[in-house]
N, C-alpha and C. Protein backbone atom coordinates (compact mmCIF):
# COMPACT_ATOMS: atom_id res chain seq x y z
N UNK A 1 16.40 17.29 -68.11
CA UNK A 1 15.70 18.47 -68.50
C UNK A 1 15.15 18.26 -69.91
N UNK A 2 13.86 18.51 -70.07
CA UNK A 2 13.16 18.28 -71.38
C UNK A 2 13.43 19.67 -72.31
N UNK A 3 13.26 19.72 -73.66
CA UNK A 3 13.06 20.83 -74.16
C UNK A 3 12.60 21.85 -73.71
N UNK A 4 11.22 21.86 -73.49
CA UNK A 4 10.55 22.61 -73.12
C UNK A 4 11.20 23.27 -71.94
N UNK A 5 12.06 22.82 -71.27
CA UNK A 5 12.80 23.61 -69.94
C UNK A 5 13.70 24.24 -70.04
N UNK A 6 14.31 23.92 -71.55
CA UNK A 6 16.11 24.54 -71.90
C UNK A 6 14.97 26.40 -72.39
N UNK A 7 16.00 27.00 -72.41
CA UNK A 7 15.71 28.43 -73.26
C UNK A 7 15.39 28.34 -74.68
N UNK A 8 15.30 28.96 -75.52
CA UNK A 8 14.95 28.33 -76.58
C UNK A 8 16.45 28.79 -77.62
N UNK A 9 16.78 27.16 -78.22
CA UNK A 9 17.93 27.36 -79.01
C UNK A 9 17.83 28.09 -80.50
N UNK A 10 18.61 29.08 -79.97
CA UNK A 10 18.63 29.95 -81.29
C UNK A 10 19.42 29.73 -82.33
N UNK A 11 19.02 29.84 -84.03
CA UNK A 11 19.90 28.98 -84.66
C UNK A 11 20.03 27.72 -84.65
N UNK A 12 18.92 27.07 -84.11
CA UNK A 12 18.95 25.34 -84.28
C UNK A 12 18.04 25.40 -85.07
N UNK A 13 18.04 24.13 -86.19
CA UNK A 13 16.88 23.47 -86.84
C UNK A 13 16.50 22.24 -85.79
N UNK A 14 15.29 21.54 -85.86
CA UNK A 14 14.73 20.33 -85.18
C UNK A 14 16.40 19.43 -85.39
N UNK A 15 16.64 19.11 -86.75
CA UNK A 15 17.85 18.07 -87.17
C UNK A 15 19.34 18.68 -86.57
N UNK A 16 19.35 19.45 -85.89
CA UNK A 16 20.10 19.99 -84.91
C UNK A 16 20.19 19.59 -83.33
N UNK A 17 19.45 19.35 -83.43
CA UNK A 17 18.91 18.76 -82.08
C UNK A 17 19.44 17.63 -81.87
N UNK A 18 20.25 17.22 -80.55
CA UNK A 18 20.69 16.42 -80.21
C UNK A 18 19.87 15.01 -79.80
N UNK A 19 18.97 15.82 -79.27
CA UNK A 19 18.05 14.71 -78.58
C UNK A 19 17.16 14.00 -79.55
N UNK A 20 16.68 12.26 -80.40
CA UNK A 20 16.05 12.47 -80.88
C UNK A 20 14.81 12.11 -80.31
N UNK A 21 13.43 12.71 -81.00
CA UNK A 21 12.55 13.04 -80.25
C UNK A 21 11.22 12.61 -81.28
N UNK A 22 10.36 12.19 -80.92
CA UNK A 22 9.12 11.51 -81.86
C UNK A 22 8.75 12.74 -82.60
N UNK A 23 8.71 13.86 -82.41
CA UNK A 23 8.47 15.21 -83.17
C UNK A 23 9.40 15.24 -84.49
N UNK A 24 10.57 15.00 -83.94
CA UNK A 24 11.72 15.02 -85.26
C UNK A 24 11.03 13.88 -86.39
N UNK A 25 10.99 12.75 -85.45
CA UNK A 25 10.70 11.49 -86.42
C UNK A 25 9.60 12.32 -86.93
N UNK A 26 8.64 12.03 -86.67
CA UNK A 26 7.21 13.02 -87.24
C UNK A 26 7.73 13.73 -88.20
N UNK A 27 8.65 14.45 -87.94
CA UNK A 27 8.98 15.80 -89.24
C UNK A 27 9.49 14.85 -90.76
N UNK A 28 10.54 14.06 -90.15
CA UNK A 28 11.34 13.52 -91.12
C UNK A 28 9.99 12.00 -91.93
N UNK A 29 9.69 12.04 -91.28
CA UNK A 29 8.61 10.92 -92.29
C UNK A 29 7.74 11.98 -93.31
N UNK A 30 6.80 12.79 -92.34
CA UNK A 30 6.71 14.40 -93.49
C UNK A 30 7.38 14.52 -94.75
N UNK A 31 8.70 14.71 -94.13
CA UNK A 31 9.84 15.58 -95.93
C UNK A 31 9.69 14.34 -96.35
N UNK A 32 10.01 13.30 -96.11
CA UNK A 32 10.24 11.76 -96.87
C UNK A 32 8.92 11.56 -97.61
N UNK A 33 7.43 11.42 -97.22
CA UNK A 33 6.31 11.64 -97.83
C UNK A 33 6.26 12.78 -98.89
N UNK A 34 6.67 14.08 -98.96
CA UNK A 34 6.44 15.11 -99.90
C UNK A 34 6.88 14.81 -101.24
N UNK A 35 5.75 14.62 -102.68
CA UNK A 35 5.73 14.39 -103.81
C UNK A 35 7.12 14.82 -104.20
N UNK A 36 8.06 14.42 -105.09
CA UNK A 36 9.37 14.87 -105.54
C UNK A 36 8.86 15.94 -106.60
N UNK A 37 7.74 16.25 -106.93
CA UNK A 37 7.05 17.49 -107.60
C UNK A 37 6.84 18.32 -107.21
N UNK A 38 6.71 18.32 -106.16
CA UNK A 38 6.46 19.95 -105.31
C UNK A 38 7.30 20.07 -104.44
N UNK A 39 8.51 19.42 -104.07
CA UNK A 39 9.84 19.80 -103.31
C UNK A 39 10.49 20.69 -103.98
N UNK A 40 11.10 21.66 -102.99
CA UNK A 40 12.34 22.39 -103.03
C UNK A 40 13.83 21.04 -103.76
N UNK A 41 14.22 21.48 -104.56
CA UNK A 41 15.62 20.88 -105.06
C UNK A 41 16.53 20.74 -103.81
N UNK A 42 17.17 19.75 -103.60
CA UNK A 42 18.17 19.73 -102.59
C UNK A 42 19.08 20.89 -102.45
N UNK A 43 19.62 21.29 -103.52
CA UNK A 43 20.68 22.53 -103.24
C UNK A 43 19.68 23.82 -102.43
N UNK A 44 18.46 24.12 -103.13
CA UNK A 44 18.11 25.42 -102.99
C UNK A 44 17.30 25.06 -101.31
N UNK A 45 17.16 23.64 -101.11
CA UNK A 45 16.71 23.14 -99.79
C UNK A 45 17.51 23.57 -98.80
N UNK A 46 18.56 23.14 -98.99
CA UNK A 46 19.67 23.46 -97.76
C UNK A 46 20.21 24.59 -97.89
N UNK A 47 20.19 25.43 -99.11
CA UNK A 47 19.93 27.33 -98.75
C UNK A 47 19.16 27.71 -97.81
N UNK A 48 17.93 27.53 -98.05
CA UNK A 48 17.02 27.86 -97.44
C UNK A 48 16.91 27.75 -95.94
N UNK A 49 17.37 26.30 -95.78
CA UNK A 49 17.86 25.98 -94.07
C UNK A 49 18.78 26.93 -93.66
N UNK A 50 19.90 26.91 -94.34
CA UNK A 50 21.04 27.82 -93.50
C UNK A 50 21.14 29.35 -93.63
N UNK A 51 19.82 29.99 -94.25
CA UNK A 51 19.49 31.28 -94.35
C UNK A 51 18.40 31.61 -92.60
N UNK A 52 17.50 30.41 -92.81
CA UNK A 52 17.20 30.39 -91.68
C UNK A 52 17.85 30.06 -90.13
N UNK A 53 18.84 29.43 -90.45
CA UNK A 53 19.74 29.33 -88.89
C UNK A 53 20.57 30.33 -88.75
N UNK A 54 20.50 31.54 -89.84
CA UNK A 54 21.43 32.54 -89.52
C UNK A 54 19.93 33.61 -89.21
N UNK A 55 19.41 33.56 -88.96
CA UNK A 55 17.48 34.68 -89.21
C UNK A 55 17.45 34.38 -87.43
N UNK A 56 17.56 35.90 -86.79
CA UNK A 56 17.13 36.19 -85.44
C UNK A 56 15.40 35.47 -85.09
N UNK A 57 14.83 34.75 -86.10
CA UNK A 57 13.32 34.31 -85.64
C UNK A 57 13.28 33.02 -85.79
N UNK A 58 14.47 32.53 -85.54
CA UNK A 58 14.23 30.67 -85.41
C UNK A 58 14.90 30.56 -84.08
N UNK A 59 13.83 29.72 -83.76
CA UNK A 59 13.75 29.27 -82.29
C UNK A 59 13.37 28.01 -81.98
N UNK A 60 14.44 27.38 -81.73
CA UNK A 60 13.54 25.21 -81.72
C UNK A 60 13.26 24.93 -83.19
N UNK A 61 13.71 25.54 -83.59
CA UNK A 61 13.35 24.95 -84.95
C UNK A 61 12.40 25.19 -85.67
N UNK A 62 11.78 26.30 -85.04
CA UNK A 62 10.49 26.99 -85.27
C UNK A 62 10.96 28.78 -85.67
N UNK A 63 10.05 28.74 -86.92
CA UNK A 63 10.01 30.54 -87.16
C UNK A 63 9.14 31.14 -86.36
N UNK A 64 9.45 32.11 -85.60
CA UNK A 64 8.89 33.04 -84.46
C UNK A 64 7.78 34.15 -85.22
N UNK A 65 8.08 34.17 -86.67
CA UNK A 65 7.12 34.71 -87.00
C UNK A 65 5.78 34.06 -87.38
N UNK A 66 5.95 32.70 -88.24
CA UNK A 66 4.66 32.39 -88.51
C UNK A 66 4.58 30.96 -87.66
N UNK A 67 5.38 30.71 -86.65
CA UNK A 67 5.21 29.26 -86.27
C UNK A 67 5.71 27.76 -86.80
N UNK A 68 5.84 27.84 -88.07
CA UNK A 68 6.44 26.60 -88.61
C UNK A 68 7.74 25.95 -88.11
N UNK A 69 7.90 24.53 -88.70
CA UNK A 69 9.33 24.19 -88.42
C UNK A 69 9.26 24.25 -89.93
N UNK A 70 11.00 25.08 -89.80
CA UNK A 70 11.09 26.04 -91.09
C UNK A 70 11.92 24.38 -91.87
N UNK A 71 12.00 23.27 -91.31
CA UNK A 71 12.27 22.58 -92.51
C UNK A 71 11.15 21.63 -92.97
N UNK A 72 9.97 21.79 -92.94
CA UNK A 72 8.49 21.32 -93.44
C UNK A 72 7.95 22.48 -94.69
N UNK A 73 8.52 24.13 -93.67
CA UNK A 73 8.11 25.06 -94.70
C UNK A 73 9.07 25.00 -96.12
N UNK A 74 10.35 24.77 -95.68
CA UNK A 74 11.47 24.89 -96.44
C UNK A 74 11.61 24.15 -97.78
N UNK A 75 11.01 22.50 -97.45
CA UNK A 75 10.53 21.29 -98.55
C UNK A 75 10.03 21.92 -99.76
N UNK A 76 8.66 22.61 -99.59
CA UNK A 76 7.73 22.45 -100.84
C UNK A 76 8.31 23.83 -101.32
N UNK A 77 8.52 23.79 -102.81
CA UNK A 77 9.00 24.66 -103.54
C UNK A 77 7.85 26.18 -103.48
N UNK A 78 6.73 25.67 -103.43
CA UNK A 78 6.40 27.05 -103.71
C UNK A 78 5.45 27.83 -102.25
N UNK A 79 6.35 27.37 -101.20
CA UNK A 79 6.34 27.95 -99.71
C UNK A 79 7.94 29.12 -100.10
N UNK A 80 7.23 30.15 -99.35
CA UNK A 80 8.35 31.08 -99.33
C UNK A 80 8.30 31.60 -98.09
N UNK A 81 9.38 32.43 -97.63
CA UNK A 81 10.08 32.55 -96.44
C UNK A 81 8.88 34.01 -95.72
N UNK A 82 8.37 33.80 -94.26
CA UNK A 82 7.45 34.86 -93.85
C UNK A 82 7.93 36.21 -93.53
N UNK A 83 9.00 36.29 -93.99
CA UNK A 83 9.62 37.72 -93.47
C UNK A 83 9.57 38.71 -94.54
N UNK A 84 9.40 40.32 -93.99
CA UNK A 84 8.97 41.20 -94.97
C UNK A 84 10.69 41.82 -94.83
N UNK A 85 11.09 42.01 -95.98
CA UNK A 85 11.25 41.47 -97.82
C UNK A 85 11.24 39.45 -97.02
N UNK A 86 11.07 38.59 -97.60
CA UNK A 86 11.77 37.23 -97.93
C UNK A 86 12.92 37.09 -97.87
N UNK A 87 13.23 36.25 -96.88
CA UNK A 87 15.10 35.76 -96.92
C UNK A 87 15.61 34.87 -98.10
N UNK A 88 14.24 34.31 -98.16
CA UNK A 88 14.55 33.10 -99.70
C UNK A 88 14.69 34.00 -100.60
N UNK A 89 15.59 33.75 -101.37
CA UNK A 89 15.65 34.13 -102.78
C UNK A 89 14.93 33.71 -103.86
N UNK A 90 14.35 32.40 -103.61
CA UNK A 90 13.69 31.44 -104.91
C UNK A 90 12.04 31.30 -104.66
């Protein structure tokens, strides 16, 4: 059964995902490419992730509100979270 056939996992990021999958790779060459100038700091990075795996609008690894995989949005420091108030704090 492919992704696309399971329901959609709620509370997963992509790096959650068991299966790995050329999409993941894709993602992770992404964060690895992003200038160390316009990244999110590691600490406030992995806030940001686990604010989102606790947020009823991640789905596959994707925010249900604006579409992203919330750890591409999550990287660049001055991306903030699409929900009205913001889950990010920073």
């Amino acid at each position: 059964m492919n992704t696309l056939d399971r329901p959609p996992c709620r509370r997963c990021l992509l790096e959650d995902m068991t299966e790995e999958t050329k999409l993941f790779a894709t993602v992770r060459e992404y964060l690895a490419a992003v200038p160390r100038n316009v990244k999110t700091p590691d600490s406030a990075y992995r806030a940001r992730l686990e604010t989102c795996r606790r947020c009823e609008n991640l789905r596959n690894g994707m925010c249900a509100l604006c579409g992203c995989f919330v750890e591409m949005r999550a990287v660049k420091a001055t991306n903030t979270c699409p929900d009205t108030p913001p889950r990010w704090s920073e």
